[in-house]
Protein backbone atom coordinates (compact mmCIF):
# COMPACT_ATOMS: atom_id res chain seq x y z
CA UNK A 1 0.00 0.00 0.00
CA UNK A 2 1.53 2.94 -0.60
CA UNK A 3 2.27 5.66 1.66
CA UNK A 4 -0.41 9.14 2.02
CA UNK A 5 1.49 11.99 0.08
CA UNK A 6 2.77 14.62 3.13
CA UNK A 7 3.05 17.22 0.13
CA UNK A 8 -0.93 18.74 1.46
CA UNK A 9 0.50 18.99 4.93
CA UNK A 10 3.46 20.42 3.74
CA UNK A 11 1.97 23.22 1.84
CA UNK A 12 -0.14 24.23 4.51
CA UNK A 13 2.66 24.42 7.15
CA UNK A 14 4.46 26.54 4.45
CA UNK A 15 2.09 28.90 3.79
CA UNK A 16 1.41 29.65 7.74
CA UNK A 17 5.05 30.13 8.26
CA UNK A 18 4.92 32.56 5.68
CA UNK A 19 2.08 34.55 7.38
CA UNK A 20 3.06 34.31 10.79
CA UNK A 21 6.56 35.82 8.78
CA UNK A 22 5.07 38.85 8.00
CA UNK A 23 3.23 39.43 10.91
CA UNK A 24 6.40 39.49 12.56
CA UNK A 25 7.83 41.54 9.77
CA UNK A 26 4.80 44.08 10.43
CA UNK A 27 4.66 43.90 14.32
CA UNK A 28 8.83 44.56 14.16
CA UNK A 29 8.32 47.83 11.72
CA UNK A 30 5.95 49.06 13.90
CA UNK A 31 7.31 48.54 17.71
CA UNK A 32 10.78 47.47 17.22
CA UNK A 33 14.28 49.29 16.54
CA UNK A 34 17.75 48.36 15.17
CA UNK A 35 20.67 50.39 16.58
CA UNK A 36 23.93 50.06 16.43
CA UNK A 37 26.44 51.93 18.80
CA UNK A 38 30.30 52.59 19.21
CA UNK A 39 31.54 53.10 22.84
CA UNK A 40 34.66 54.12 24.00
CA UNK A 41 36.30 50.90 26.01
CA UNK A 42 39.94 50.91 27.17
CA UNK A 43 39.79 47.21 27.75
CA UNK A 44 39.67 45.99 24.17
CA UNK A 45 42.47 46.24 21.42
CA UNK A 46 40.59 49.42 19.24
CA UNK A 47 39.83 50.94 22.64
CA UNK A 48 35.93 50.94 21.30
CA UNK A 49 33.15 48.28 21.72
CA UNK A 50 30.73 47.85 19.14
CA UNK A 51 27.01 47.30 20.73
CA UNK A 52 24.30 46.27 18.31
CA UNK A 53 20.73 45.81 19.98
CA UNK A 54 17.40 44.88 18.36
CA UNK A 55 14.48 45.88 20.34
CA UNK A 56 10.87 45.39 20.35
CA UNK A 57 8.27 47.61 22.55
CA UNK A 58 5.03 47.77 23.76
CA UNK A 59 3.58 50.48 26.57
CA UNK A 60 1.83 48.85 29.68
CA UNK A 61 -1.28 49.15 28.66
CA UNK A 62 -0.73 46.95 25.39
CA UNK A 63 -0.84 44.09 28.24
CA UNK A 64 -4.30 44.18 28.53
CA UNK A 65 -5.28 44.56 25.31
């Protein structure tokens, strides 16, 4: 007997990873921020530190919502 095609499941699976991808994409345009930032530390070689942080926000009352 042969074996139930997992192509279907597949293609479903696919196509929510791609929404749930730009929902992200959306939510992260809209509350987040990408920075980048050079400090000043004597410890390493270059005497400077290169932070980047990626950030995403919400105020309190988006808790509730």
């Amino acid at each position: 007997m042969a074996q139930p095609s997992k192509k279907a499941a597949s293609a479903d699976n696919q196509q929510e990873r791609l929404r749930m991808g730009w929902w992200i994409s959306g939510f992260t345009d809209g509350e987040g921020c990408f920075s980048v930032s050079v400090i000043r530390n004597s410890t390493t070689k270059s005497g400077k530190q290169i932070f980047p942080e990626f950030v995403i926000t919400q105020s309190a009352k988006s808790l509730f919502a």
